[in-house]
N, C-alpha and C. Protein backbone atom coordinates (compact mmCIF):
# COMPACT_ATOMS: atom_id res chain seq x y z
N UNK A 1 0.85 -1.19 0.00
CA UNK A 1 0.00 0.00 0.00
C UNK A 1 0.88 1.24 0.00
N UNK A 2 0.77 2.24 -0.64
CA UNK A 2 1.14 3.22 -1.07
C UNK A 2 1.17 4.23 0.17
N UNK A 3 2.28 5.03 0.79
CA UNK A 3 1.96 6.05 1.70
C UNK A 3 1.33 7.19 1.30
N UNK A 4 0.63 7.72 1.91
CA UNK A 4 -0.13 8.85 1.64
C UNK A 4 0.74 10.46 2.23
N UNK A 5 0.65 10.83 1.51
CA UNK A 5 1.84 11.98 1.98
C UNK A 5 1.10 13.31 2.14
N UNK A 6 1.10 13.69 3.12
CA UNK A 6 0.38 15.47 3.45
C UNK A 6 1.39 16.13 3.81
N UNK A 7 1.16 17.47 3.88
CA UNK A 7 2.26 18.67 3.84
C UNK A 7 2.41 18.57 5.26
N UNK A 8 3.56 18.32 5.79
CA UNK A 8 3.91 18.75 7.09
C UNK A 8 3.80 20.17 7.54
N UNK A 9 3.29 20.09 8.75
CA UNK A 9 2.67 21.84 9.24
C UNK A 9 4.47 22.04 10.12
N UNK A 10 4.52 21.06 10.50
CA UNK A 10 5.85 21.16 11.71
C UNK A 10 6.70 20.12 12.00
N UNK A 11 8.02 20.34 12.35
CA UNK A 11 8.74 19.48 12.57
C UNK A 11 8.52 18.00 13.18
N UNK A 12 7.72 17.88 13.36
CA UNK A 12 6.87 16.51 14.47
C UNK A 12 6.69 15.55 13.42
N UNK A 13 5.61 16.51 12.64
CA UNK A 13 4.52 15.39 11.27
C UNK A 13 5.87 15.41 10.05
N UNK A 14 6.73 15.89 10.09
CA UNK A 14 8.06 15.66 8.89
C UNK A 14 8.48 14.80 9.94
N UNK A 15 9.06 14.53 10.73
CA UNK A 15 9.46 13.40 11.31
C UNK A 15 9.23 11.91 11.30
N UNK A 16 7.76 12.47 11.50
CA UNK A 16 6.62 10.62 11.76
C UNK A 16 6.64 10.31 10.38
N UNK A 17 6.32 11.04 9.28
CA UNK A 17 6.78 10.76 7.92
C UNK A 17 7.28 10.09 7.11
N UNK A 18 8.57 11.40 7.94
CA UNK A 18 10.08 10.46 7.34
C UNK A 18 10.39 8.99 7.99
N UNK A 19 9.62 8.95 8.92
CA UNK A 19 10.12 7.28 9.57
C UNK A 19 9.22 6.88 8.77
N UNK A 20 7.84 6.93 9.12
CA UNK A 20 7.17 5.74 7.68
C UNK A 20 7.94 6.02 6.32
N UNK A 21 8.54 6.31 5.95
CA UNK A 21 9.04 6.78 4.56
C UNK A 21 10.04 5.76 4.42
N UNK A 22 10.95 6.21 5.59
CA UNK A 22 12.44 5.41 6.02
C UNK A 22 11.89 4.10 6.00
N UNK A 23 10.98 3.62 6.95
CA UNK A 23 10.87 2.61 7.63
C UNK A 23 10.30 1.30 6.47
N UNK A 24 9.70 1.65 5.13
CA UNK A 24 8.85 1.19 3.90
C UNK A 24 10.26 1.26 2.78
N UNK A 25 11.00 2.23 3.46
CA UNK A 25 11.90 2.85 1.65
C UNK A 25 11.37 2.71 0.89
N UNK A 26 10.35 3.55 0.97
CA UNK A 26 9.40 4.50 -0.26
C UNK A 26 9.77 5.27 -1.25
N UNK A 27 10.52 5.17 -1.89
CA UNK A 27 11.35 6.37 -2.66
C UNK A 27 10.53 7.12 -3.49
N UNK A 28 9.44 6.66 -3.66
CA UNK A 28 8.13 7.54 -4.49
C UNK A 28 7.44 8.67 -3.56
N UNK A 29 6.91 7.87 -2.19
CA UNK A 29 6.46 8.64 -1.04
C UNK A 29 7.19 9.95 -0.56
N UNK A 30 8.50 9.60 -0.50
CA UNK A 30 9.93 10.75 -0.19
C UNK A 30 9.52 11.48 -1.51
N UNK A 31 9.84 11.27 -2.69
CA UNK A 31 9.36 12.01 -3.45
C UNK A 31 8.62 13.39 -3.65
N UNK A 32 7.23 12.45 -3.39
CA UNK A 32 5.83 13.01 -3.21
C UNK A 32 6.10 14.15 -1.70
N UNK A 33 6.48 13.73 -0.74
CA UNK A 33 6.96 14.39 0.29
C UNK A 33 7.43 15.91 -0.08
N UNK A 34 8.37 15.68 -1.02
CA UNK A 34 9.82 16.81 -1.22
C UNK A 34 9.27 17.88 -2.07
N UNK A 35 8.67 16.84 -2.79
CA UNK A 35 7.32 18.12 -4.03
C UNK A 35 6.85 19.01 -3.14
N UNK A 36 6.33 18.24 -2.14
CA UNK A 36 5.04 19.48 -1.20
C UNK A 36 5.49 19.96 -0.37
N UNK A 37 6.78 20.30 -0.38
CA UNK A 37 7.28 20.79 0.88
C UNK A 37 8.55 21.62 0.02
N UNK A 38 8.13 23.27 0.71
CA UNK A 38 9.28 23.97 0.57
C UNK A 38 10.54 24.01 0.71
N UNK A 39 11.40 23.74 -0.15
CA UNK A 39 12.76 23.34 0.27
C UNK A 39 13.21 24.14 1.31
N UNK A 40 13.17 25.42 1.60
CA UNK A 40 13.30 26.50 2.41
C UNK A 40 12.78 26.57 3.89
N UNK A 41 12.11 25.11 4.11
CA UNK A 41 11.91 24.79 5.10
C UNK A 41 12.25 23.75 5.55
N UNK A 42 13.08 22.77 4.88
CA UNK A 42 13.65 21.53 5.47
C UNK A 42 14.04 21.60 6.27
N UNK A 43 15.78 22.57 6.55
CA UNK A 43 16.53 22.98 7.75
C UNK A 43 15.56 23.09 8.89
N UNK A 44 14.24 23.70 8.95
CA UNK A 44 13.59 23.67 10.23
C UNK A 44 12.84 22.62 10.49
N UNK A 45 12.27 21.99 8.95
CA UNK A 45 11.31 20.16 9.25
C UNK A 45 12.46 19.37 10.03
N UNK A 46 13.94 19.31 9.26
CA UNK A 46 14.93 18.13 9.75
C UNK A 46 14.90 18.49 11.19
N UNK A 47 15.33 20.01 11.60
CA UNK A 47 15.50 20.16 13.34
C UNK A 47 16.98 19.84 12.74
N UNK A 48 16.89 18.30 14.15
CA UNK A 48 18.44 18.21 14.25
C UNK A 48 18.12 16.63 14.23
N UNK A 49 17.62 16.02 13.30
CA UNK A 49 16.76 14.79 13.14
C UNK A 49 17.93 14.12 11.71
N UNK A 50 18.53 15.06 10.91
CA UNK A 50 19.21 14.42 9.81
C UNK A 50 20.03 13.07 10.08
N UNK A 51 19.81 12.29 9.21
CA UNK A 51 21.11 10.83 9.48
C UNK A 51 21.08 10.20 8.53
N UNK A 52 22.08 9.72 8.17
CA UNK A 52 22.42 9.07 6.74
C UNK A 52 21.70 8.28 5.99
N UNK A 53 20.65 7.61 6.61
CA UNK A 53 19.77 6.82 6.01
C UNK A 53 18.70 7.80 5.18
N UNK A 54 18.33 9.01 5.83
CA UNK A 54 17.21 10.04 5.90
C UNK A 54 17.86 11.23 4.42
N UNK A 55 19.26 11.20 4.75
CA UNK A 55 19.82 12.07 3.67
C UNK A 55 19.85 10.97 1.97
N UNK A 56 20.28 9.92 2.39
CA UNK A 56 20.29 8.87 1.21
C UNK A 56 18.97 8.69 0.63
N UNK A 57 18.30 8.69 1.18
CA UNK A 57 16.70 8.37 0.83
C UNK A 57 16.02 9.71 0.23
N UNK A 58 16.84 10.54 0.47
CA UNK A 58 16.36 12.17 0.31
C UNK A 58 17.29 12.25 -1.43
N UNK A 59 18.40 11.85 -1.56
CA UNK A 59 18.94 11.29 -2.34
C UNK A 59 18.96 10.57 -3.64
N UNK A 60 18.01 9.68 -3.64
CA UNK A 60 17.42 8.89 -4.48
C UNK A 60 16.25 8.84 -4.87
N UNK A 61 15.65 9.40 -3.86
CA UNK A 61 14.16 9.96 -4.46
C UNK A 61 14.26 11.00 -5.46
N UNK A 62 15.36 12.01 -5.03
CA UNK A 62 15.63 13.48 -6.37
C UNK A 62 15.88 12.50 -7.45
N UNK A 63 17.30 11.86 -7.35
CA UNK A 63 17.61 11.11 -8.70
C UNK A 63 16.14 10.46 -9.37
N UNK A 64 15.39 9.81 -8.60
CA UNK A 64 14.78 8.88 -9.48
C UNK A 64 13.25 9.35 -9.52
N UNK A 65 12.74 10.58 -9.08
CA UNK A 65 11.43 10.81 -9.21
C UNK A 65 11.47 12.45 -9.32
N UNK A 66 12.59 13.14 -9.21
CA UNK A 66 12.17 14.74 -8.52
C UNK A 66 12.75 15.15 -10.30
N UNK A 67 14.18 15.23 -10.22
CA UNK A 67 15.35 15.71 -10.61
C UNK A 67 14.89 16.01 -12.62
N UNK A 68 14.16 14.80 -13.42
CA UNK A 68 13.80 14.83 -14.34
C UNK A 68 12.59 15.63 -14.52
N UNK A 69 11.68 15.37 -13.48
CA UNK A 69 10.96 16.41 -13.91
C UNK A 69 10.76 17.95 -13.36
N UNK A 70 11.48 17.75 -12.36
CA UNK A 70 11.77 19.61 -12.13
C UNK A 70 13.22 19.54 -11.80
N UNK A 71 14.13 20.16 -12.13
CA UNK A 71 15.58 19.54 -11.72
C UNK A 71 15.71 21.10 -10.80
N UNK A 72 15.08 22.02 -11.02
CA UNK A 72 15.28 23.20 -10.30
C UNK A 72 14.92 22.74 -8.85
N UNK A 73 13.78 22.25 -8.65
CA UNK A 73 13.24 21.91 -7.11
C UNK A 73 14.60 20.80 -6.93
N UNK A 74 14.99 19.80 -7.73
CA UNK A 74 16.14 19.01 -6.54
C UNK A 74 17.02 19.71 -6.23
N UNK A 75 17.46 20.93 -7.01
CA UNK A 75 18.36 21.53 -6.78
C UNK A 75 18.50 22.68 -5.38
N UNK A 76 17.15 22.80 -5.50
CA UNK A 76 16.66 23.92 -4.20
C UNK A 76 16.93 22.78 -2.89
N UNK A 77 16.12 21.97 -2.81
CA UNK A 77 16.24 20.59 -1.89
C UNK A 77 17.72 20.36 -1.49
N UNK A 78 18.35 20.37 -2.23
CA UNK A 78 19.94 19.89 -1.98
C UNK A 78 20.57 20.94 -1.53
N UNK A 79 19.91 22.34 -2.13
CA UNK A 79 20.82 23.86 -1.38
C UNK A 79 20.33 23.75 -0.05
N UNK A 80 19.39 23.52 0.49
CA UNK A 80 18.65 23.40 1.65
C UNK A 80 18.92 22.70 2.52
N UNK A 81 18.81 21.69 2.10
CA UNK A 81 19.22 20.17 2.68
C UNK A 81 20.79 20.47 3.21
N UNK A 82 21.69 21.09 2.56
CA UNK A 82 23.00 21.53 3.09
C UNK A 82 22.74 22.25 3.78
N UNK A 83 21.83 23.00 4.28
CA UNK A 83 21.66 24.20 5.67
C UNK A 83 21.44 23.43 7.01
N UNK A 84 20.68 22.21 6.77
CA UNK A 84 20.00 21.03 7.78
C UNK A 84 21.27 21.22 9.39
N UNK A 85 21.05 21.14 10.57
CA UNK A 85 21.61 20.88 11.12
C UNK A 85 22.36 19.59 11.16
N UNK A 86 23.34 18.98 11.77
CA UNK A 86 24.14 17.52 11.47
C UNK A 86 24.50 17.45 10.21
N UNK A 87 24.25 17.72 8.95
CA UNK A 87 24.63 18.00 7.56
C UNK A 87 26.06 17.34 7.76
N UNK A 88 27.23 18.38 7.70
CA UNK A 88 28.72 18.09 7.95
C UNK A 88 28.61 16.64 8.50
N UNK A 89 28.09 16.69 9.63
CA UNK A 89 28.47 14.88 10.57
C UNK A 89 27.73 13.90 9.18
N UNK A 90 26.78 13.85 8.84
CA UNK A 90 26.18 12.92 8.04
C UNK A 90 27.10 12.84 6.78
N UNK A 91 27.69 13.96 6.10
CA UNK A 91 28.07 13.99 5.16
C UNK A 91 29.61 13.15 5.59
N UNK A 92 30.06 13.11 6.35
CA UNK A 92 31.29 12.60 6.59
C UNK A 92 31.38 11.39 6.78
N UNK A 93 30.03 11.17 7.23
CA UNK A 93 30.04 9.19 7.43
C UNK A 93 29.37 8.43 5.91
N UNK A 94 29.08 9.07 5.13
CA UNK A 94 28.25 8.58 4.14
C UNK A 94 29.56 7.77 3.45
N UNK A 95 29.42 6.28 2.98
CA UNK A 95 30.36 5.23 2.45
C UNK A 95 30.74 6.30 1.02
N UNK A 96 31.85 5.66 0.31
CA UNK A 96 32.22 5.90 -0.73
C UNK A 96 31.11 5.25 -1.99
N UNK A 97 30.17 4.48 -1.72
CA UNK A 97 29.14 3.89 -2.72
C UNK A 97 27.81 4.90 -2.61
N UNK A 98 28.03 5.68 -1.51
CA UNK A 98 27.00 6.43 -1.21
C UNK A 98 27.03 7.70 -1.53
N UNK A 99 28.23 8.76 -1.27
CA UNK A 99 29.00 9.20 -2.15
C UNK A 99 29.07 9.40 -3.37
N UNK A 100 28.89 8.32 -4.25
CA UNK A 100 28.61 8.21 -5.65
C UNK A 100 27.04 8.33 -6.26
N UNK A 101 26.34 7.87 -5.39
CA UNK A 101 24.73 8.21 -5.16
C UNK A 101 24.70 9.62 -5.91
N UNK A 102 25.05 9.96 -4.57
CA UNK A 102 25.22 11.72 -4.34
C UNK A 102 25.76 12.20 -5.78
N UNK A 103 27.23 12.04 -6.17
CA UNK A 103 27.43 12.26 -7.22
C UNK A 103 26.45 12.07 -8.43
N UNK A 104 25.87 11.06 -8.69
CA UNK A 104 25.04 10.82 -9.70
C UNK A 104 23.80 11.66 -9.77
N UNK A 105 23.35 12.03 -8.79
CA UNK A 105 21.91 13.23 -8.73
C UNK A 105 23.22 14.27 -9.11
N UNK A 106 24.23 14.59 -8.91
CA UNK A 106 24.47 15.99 -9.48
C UNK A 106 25.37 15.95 -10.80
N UNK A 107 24.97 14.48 -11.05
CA UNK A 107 26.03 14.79 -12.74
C UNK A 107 24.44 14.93 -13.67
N UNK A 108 23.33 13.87 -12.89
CA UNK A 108 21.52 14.45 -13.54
C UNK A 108 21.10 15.43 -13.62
N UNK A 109 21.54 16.27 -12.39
CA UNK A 109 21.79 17.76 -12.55
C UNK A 109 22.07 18.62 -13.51
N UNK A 110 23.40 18.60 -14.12
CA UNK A 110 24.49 18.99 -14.52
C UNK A 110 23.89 18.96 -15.89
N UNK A 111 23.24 17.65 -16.11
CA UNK A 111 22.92 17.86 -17.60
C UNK A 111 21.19 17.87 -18.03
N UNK A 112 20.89 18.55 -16.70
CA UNK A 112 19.51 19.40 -17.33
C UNK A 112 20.17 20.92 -17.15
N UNK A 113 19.26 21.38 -18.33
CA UNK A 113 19.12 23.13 -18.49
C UNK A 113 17.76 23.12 -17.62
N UNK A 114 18.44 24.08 -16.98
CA UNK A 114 17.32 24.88 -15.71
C UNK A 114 17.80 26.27 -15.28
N UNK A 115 16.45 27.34 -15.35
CA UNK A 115 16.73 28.52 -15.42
C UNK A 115 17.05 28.37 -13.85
N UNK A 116 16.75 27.76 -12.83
CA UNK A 116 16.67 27.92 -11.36
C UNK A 116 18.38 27.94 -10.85
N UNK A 117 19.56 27.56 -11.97
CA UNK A 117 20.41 27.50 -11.58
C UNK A 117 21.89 27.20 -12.29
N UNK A 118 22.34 28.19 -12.05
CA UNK A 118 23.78 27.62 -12.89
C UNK A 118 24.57 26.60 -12.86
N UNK A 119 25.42 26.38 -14.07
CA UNK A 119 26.72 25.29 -13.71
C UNK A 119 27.89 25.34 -12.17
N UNK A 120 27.81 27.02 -12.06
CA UNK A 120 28.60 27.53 -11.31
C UNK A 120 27.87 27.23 -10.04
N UNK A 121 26.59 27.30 -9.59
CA UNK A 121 26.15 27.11 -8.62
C UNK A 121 25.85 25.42 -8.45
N UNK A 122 25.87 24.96 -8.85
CA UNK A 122 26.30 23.41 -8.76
C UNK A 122 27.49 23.09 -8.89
N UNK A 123 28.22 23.66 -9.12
CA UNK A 123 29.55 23.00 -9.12
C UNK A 123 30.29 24.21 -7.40
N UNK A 124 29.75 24.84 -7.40
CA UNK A 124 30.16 25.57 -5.66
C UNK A 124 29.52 24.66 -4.77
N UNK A 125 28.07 24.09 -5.12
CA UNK A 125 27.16 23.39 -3.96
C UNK A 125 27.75 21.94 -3.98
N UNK A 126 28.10 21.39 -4.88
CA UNK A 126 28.96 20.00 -4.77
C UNK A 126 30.21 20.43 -4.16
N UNK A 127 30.86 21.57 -4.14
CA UNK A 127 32.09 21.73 -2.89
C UNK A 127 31.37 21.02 -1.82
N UNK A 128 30.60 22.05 -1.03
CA UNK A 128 29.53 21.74 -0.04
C UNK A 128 29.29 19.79 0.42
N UNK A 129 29.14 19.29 -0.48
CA UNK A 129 28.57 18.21 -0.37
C UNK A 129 30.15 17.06 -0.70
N UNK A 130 30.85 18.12 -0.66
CA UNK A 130 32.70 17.58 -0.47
C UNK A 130 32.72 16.47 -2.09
N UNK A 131 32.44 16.39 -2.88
CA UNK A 131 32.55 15.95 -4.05
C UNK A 131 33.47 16.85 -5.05
């Protein structure tokens, strides 16, 4: 059965969410999630809740459901998603296979044209994301 995804009002209901999300690896649901939710508000949905499973899954949902059809919103998501508190700690434990994840949403990136963002600003925000 399919999760049903509503707009989180507050950090609580992005939480309970993201665990059914996590907890199914829903990568459609995360998806559907990331659509309805302002990237500009992640940093305050995550809190201080980010962890590698939650960033990976955040991850693969852009690559495989967000990124093709709006590549501007994964791109906002990922500028955002780098504001998240724990960010740095998560980003440092993520494996070298995971890593490459990461890489691959920003080489999908790289080769959509999107007015939301330059080469230059993806290639400064992958500093960020130590790639």
């Amino acid at each position: 059965e399919k999760l049903r995804v509503l707009e989180p009002s507050n950090a609580y209901d992005f939480g309970q969410i993201m665990n059914a999300v996590n907890a199914s690896k829903d990568k459609a649901a995360c998806a559907d999630l990331l659509t309805i939710t302002d990237p500009k508000t992640l940093p305050v949905l995550l809190s201080n809740k980010l962890e590698g499973e939650i960033l990976l899954i955040f991850i693969q949902s852009l690559e495989h459901y967000v990124a093709g059809k709006d590549p501007g919103l994964a791109y906002q998501h990922l500028f955002y998603l780098s504001k998240a508190e724990r960010f740095k700690v998560v980003l440092a434990l993520l494996s070298k296979n995971e890593k490459e994840e990461v890489q691959q949403l920003f080489d999908l990136l790289s080769e959509s044209h999107c007015d939301q963002y330059s080469l230059e600003d993806l290639e400064s925000l992958k500093k960020v994301y130590e790639l």
